[in-house]
PDB file of N, CA and C in Angstrom:
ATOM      1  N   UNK A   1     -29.615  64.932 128.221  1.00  0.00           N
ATOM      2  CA  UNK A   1     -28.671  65.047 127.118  1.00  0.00           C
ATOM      3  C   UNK A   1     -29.260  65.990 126.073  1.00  0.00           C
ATOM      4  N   UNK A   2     -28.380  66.882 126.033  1.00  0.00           N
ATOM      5  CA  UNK A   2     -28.990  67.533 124.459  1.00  0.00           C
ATOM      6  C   UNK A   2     -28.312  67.472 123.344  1.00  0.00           C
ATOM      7  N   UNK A   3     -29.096  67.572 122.707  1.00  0.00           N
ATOM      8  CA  UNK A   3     -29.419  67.082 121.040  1.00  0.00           C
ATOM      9  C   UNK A   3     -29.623  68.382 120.126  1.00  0.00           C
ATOM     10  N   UNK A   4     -28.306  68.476 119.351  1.00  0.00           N
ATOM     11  CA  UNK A   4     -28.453  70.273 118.478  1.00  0.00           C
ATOM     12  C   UNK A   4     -28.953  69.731 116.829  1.00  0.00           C
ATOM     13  N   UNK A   5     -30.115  69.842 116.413  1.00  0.00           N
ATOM     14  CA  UNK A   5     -30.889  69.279 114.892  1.00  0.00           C
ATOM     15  C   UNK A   5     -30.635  70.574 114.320  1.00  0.00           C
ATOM     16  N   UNK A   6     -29.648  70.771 113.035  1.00  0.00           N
ATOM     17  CA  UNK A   6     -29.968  71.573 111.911  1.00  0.00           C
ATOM     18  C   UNK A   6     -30.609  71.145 110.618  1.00  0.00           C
ATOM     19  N   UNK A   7     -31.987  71.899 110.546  1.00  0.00           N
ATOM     20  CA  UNK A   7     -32.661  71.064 109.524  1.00  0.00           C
ATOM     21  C   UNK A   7     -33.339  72.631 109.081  1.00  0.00           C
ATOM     22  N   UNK A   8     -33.668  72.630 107.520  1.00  0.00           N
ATOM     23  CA  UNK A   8     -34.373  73.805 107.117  1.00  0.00           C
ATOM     24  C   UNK A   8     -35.457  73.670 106.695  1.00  0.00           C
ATOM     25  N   UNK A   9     -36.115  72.148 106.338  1.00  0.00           N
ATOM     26  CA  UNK A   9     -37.234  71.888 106.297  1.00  0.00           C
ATOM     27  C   UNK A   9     -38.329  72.065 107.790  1.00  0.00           C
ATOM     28  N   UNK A  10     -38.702  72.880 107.781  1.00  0.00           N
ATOM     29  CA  UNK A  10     -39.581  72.949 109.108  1.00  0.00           C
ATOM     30  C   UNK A  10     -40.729  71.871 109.588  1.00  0.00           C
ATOM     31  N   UNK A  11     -41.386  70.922 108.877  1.00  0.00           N
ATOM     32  CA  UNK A  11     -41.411  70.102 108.965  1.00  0.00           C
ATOM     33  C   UNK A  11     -41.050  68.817 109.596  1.00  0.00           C
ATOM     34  N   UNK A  12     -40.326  68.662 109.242  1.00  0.00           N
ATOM     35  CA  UNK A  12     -39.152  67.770 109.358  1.00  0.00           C
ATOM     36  C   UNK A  12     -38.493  67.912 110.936  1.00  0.00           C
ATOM     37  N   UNK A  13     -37.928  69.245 110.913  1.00  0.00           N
ATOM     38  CA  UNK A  13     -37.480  69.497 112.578  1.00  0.00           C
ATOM     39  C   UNK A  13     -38.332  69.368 113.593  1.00  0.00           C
ATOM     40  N   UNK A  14     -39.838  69.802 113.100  1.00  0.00           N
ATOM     41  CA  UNK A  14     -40.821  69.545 114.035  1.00  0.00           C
ATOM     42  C   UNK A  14     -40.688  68.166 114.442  1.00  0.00           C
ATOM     43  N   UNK A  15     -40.991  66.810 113.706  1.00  0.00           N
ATOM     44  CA  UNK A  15     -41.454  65.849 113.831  1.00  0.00           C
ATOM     45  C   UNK A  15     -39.888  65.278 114.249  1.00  0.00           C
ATOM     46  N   UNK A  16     -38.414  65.618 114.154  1.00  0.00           N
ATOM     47  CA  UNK A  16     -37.549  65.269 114.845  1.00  0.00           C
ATOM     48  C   UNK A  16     -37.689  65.884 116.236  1.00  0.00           C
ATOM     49  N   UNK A  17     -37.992  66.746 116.775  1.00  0.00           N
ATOM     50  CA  UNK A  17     -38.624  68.330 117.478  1.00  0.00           C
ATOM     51  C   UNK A  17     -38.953  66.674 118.626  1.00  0.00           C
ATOM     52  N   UNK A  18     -40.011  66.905 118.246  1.00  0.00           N
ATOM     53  CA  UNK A  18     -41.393  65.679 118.847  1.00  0.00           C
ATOM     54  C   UNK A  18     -40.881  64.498 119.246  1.00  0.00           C
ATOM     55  N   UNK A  19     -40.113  63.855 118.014  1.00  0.00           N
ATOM     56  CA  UNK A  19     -39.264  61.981 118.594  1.00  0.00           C
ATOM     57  C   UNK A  19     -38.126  62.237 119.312  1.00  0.00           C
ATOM     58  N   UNK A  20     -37.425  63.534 119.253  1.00  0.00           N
ATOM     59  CA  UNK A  20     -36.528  63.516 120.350  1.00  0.00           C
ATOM     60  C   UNK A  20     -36.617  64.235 121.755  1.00  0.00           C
ATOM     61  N   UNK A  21     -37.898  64.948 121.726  1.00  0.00           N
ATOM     62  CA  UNK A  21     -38.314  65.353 123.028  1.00  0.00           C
ATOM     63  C   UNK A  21     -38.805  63.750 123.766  1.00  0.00           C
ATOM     64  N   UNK A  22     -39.518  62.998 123.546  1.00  0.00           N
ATOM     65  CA  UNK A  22     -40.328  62.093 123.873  1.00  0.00           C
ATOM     66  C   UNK A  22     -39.513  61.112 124.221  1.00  0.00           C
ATOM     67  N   UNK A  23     -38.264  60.677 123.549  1.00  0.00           N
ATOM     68  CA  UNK A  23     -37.122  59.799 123.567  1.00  0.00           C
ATOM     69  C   UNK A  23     -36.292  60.046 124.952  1.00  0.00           C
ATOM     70  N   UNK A  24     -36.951  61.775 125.717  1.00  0.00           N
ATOM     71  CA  UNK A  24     -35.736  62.408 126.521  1.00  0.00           C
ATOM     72  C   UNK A  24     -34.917  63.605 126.835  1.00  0.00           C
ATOM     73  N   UNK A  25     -35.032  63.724 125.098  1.00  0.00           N
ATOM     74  CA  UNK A  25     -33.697  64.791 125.104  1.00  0.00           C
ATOM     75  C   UNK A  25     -34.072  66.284 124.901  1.00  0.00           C
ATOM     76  N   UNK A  26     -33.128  66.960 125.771  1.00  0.00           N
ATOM     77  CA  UNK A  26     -33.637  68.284 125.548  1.00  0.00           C
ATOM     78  C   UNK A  26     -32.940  68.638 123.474  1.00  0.00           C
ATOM     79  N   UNK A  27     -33.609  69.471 123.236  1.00  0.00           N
ATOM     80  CA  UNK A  27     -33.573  69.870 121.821  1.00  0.00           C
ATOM     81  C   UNK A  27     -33.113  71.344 121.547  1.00  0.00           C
ATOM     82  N   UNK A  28     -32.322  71.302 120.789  1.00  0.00           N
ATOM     83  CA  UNK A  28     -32.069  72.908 120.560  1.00  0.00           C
ATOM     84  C   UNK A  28     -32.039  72.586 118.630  1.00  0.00           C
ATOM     85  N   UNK A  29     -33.281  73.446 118.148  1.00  0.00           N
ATOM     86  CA  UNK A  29     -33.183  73.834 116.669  1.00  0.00           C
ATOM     87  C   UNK A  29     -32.587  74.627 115.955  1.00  0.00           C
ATOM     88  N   UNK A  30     -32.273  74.729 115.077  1.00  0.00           N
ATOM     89  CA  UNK A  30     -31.474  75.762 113.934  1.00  0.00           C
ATOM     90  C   UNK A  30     -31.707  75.388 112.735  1.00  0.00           C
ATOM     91  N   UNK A  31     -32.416  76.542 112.040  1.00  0.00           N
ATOM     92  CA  UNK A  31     -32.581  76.154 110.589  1.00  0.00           C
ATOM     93  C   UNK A  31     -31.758  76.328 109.669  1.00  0.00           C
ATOM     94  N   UNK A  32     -30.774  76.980 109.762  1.00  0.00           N
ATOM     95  CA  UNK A  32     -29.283  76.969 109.042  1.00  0.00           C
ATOM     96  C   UNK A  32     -28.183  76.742 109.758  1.00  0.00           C
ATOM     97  N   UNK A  33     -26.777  76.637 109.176  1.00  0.00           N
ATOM     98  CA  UNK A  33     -25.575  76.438 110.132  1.00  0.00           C
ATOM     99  C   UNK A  33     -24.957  77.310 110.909  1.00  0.00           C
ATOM    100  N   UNK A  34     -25.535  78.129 111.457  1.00  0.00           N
ATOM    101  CA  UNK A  34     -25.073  79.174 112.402  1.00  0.00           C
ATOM    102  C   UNK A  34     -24.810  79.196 113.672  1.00  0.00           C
ATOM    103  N   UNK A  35     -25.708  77.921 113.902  1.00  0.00           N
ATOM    104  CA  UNK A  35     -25.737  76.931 115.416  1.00  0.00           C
ATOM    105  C   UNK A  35     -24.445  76.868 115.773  1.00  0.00           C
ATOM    106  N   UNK A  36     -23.309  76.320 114.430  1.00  0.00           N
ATOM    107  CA  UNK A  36     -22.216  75.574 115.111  1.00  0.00           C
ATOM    108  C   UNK A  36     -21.131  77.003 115.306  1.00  0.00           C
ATOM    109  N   UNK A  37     -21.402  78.038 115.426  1.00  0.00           N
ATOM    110  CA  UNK A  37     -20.643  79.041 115.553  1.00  0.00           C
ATOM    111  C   UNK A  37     -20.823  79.297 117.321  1.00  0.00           C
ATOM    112  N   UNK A  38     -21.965  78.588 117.446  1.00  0.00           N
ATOM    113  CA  UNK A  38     -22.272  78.398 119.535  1.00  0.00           C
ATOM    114  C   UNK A  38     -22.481  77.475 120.235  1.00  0.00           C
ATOM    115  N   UNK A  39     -21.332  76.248 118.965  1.00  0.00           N
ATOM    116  CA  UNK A  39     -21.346  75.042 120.155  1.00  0.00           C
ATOM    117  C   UNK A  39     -20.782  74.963 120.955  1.00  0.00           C
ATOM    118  N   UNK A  40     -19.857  75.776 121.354  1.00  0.00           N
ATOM    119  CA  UNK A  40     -19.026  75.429 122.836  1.00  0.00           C
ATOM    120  C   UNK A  40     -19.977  75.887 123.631  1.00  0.00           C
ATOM    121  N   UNK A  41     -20.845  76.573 123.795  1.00  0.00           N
ATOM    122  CA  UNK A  41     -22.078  77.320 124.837  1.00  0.00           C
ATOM    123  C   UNK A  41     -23.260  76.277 124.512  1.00  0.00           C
ATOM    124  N   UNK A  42     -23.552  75.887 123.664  1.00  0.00           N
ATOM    125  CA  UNK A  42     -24.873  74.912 123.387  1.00  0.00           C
ATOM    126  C   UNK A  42     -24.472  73.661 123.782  1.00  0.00           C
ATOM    127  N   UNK A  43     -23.254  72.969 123.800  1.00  0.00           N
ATOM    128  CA  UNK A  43     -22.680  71.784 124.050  1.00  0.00           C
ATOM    129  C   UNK A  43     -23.633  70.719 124.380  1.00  0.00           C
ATOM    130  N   UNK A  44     -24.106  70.452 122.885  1.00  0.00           N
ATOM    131  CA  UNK A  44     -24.986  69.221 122.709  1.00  0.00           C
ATOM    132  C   UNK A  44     -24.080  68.015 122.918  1.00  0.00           C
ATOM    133  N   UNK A  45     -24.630  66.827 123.345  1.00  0.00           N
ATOM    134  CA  UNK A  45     -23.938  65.740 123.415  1.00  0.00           C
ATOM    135  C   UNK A  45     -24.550  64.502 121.811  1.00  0.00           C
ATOM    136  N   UNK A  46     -24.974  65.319 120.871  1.00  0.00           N
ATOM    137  CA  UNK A  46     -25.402  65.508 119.933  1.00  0.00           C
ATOM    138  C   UNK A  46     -25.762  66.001 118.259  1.00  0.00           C
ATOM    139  N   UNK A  47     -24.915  66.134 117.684  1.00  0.00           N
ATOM    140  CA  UNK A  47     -25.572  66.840 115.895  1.00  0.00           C
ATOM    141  C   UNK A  47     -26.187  66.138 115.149  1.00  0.00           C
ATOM    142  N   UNK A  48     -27.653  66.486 114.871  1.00  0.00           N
ATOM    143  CA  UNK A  48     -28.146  65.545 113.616  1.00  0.00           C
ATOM    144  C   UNK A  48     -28.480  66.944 112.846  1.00  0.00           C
ATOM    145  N   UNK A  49     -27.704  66.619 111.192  1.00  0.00           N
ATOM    146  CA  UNK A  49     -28.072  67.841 110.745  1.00  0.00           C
ATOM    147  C   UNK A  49     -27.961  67.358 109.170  1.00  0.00           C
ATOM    148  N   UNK A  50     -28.972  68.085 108.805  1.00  0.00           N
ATOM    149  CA  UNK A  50     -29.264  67.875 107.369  1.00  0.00           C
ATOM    150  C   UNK A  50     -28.360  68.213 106.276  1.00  0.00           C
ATOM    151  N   UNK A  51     -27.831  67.575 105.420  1.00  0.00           N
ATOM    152  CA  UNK A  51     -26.546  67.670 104.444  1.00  0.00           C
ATOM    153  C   UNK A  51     -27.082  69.151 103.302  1.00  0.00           C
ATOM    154  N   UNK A  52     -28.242  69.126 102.496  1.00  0.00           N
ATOM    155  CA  UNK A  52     -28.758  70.489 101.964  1.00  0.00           C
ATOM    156  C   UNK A  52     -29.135  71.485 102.725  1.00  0.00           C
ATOM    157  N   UNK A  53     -28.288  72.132 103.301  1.00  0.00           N
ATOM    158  CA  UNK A  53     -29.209  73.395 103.838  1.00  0.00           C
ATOM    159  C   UNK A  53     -28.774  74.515 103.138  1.00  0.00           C
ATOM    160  N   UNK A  54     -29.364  75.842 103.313  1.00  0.00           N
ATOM    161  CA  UNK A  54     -29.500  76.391 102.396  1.00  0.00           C
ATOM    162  C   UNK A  54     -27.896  77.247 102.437  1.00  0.00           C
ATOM    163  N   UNK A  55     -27.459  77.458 103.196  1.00  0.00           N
ATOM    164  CA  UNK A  55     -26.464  78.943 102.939  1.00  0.00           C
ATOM    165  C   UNK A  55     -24.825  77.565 102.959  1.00  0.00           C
ATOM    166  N   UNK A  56     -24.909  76.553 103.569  1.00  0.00           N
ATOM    167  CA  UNK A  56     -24.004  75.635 103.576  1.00  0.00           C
ATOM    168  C   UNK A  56     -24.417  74.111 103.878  1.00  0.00           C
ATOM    169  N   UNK A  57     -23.507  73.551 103.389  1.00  0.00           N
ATOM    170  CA  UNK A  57     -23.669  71.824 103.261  1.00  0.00           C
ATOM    171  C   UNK A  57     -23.164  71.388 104.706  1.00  0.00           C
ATOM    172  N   UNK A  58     -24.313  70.444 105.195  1.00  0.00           N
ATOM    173  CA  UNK A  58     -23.965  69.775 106.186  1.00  0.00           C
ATOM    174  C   UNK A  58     -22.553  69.027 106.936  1.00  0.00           C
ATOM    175  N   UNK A  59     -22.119  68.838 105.502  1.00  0.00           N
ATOM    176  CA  UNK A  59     -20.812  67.962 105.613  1.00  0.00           C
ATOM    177  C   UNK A  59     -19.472  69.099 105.813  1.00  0.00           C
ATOM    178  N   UNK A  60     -19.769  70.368 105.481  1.00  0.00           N
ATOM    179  CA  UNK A  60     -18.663  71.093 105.862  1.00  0.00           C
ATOM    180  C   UNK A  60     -19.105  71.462 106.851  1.00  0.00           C
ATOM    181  N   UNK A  61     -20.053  71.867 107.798  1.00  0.00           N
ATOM    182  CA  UNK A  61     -20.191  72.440 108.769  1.00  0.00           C
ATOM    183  C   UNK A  61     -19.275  70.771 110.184  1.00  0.00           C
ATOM    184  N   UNK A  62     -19.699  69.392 109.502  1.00  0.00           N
ATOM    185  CA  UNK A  62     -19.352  68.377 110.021  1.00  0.00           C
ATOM    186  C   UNK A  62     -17.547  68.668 110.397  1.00  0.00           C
ATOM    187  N   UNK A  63     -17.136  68.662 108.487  1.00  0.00           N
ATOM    188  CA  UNK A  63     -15.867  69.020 108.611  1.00  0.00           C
ATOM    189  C   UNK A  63     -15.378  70.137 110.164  1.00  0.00           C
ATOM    190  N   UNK A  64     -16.019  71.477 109.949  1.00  0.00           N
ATOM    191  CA  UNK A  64     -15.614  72.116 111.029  1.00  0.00           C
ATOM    192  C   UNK A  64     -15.460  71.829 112.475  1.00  0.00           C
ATOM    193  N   UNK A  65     -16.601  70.783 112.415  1.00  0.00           N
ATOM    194  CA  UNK A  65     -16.765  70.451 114.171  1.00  0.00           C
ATOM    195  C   UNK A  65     -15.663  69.412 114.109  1.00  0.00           C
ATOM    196  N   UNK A  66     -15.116  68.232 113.544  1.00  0.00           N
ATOM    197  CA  UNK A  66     -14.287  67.469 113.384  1.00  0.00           C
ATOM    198  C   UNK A  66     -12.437  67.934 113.672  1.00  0.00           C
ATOM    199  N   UNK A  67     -12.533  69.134 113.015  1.00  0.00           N
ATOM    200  CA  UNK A  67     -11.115  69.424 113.095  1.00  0.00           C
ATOM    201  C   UNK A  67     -10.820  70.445 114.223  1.00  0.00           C
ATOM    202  N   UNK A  68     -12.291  71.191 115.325  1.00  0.00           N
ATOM    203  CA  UNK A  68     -11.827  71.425 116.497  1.00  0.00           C
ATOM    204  C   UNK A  68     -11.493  70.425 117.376  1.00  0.00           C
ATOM    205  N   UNK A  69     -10.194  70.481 118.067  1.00  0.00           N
ATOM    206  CA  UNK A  69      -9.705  69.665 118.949  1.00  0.00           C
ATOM    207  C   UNK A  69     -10.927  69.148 120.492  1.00  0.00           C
ATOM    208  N   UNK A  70     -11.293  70.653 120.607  1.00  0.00           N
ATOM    209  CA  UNK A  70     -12.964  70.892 121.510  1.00  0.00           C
ATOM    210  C   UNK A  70     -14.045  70.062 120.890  1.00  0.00           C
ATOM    211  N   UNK A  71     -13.964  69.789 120.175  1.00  0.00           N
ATOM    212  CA  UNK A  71     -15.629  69.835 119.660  1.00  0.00           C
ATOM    213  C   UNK A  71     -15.317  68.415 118.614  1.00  0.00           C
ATOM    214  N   UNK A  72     -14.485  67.714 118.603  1.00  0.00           N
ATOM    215  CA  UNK A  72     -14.717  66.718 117.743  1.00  0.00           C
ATOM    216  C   UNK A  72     -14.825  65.575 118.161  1.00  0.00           C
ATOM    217  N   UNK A  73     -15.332  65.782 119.505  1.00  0.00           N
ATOM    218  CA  UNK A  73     -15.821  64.198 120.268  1.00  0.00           C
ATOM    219  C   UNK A  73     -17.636  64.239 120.077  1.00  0.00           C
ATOM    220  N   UNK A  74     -18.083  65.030 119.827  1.00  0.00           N
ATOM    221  CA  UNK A  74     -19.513  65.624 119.625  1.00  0.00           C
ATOM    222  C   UNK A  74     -19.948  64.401 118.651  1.00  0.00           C
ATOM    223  N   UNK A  75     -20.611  63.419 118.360  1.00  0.00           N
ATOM    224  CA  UNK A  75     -21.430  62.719 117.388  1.00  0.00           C
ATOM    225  C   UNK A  75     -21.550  63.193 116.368  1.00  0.00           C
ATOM    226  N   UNK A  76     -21.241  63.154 115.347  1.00  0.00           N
ATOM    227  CA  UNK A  76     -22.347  64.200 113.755  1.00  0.00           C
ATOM    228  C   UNK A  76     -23.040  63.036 113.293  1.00  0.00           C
ATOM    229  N   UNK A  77     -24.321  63.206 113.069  1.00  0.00           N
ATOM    230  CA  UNK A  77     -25.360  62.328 112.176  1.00  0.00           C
ATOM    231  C   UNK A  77     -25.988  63.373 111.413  1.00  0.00           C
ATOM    232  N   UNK A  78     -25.243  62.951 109.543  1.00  0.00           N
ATOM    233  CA  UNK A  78     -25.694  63.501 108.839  1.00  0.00           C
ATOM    234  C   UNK A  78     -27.278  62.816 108.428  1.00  0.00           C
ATOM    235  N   UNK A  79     -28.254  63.912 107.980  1.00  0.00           N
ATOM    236  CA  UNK A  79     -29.617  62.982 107.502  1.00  0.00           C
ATOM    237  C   UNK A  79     -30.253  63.761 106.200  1.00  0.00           C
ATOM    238  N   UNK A  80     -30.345  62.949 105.290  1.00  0.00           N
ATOM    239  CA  UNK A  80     -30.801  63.629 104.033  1.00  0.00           C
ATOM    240  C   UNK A  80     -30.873  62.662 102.860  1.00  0.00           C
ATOM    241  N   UNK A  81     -31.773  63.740 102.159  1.00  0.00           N
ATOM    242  CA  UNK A  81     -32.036  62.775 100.620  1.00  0.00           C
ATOM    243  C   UNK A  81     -30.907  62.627  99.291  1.00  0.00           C
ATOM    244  N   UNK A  82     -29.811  63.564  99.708  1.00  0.00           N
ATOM    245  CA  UNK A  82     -28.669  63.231  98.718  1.00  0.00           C
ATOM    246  C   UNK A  82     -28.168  62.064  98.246  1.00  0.00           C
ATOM    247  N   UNK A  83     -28.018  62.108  97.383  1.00  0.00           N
ATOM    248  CA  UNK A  83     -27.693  60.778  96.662  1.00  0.00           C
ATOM    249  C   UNK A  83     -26.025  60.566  97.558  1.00  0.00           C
ATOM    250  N   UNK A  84     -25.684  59.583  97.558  1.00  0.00           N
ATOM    251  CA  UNK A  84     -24.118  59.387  97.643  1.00  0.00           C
ATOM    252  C   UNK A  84     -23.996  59.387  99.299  1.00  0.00           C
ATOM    253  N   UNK A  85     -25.122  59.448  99.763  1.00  0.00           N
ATOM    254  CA  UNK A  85     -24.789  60.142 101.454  1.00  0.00           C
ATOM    255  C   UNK A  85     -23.472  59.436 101.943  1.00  0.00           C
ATOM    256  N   UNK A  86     -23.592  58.283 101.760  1.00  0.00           N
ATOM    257  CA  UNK A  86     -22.899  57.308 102.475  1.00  0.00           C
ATOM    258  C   UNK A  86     -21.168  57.706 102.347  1.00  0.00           C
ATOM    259  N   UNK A  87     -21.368  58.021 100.827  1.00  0.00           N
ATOM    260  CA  UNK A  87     -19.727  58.612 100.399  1.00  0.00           C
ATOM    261  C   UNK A  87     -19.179  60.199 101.308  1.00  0.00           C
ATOM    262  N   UNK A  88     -20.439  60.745 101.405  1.00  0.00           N
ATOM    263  CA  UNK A  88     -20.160  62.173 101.999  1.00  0.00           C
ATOM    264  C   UNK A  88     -20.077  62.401 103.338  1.00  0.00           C
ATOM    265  N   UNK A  89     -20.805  61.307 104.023  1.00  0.00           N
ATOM    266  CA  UNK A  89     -20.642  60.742 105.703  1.00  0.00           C
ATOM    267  C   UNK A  89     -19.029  60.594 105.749  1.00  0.00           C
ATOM    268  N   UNK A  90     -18.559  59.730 105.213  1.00  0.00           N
ATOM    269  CA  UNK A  90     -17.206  59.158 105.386  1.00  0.00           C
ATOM    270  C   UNK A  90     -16.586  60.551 105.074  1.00  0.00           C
ATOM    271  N   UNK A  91     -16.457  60.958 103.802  1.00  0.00           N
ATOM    272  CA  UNK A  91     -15.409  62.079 103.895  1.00  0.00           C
ATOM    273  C   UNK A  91     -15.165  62.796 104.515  1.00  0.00           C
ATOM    274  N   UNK A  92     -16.314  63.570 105.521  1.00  0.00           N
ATOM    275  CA  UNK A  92     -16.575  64.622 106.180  1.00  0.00           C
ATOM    276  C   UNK A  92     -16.036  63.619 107.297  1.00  0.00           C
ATOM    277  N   UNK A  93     -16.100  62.253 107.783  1.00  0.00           N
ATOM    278  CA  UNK A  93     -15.733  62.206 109.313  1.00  0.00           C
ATOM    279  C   UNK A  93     -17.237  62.180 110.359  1.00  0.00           C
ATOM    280  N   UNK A  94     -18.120  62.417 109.643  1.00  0.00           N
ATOM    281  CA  UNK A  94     -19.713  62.150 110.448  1.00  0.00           C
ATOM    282  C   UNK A  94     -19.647  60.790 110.809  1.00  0.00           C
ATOM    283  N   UNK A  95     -20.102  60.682 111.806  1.00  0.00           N
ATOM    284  CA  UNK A  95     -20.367  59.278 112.386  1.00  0.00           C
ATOM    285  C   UNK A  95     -21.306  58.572 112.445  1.00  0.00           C
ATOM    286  N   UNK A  96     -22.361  59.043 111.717  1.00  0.00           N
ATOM    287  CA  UNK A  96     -23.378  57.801 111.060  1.00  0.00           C
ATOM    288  C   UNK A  96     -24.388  59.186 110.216  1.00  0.00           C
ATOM    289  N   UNK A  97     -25.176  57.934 109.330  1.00  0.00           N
ATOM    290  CA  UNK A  97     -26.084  58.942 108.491  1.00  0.00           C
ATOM    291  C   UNK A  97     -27.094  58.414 108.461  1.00  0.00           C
ATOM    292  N   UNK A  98     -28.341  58.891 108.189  1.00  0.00           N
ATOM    293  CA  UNK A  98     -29.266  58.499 107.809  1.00  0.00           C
ATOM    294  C   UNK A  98     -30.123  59.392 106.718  1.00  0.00           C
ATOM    295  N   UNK A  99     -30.610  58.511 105.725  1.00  0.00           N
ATOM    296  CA  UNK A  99     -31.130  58.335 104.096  1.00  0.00           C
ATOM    297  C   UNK A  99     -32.623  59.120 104.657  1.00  0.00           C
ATOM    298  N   UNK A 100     -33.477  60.424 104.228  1.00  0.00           N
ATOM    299  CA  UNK A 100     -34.177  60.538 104.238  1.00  0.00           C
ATOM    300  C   UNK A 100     -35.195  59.949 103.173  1.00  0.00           C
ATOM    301  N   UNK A 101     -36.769  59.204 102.877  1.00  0.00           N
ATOM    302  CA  UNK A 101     -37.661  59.277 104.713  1.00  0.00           C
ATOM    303  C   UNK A 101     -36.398  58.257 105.053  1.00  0.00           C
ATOM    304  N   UNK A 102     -37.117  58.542 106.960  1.00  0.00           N
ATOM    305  CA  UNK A 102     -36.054  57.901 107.691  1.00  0.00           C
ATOM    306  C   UNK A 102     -37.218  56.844 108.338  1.00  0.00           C
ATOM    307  N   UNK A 103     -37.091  55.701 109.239  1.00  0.00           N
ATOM    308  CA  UNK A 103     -37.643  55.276 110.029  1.00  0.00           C
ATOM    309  C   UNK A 103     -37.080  55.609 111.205  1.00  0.00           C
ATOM    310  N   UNK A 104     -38.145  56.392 112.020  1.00  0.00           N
ATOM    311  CA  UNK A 104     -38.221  56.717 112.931  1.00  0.00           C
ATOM    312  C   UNK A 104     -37.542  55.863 114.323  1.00  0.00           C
ATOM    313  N   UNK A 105     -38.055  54.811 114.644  1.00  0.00           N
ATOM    314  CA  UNK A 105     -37.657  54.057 115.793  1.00  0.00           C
ATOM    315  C   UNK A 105     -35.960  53.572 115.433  1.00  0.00           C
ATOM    316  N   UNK A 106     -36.026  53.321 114.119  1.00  0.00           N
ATOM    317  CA  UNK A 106     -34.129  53.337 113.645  1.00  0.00           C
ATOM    318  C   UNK A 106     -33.050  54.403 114.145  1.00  0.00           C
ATOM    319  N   UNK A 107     -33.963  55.836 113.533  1.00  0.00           N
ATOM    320  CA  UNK A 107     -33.236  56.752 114.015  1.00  0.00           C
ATOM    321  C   UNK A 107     -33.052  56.729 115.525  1.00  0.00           C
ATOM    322  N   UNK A 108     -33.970  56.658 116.660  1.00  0.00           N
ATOM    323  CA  UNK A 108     -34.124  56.439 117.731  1.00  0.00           C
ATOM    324  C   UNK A 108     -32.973  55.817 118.221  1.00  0.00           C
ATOM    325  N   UNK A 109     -33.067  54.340 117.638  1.00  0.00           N
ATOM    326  CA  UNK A 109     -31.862  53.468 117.994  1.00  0.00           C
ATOM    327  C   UNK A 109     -30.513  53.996 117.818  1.00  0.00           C
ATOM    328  N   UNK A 110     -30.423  54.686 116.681  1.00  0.00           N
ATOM    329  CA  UNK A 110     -29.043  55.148 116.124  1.00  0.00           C
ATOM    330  C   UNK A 110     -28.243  56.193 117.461  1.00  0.00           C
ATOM    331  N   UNK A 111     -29.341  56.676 117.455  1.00  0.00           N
ATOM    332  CA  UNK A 111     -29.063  57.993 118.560  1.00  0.00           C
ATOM    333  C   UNK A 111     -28.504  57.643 119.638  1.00  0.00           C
ATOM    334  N   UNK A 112     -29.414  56.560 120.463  1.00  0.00           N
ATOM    335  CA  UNK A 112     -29.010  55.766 122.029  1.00  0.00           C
ATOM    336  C   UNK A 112     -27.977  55.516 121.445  1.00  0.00           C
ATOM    337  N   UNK A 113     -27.527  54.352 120.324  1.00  0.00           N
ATOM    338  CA  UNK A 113     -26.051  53.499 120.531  1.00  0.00           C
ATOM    339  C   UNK A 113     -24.612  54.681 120.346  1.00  0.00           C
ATOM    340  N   UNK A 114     -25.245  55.794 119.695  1.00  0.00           N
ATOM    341  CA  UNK A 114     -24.076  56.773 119.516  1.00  0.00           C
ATOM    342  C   UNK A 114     -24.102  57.065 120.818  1.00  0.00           C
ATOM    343  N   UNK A 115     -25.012  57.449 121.410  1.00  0.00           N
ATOM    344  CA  UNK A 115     -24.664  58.383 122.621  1.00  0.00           C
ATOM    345  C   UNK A 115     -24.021  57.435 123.885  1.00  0.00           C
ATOM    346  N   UNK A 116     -24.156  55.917 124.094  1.00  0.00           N
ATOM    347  CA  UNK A 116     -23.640  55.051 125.330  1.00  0.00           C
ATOM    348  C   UNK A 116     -22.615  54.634 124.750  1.00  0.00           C
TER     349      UNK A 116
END
């Protein structure tokens, strides 16, 4: 199964990089939202992507994948330190979020129950 992470903290993608190789999944990175301009060819069974990134907000790039008819069976898990996440998950239509720091083995879990 692959798993498409937009995250601009490099950091951060690494050590998601690492728990989701190990968990299984093949990984495809992107440090801004440009990824989702090649998801019909990348066709992750997967988005975890960070709500601040730099050139656009997570939650509209969410919005976009949501309102293709193609592409809005795809998971979105927004993950970040924004305040309000929970309010901006729902609006956008993302299907779960997680509050950066994250616990790791949570996120883990989150991932399996989205994906079965």
């Amino acid at each position: 199964m692959k798993i498409l992470v937009i995250e601009d903290n490099k950091d951060i993608l690494e050590v998601l990089d690492i728990i989701l190789t190990d968990d299984g999944y093949e990984v495809v990175s992107c440090s801004d939202g440009t990824a989702i301009d090649d998801l019909k060819k990348i066709n992750p069974g997967l988005i975890l992507m960070d709500e601040l990134l730099p050139s656009i907000k997570g939650s509209e790039l969410c919005l976009r994948v949501k309102a293709d008819d193609d592409l809005k069976h795809i998971p979105v898990v927004l993950i970040s330190a924004a305040q309000s996440l929970e309010n901006i998950a729902g609006k956008c239509g993302a299907d779960a979020y997680v509050a950066k720091p994250f616990d790791i083995s949570a996120l883990s879990e989150l991932i399996k129950g989205l994906l079965n």
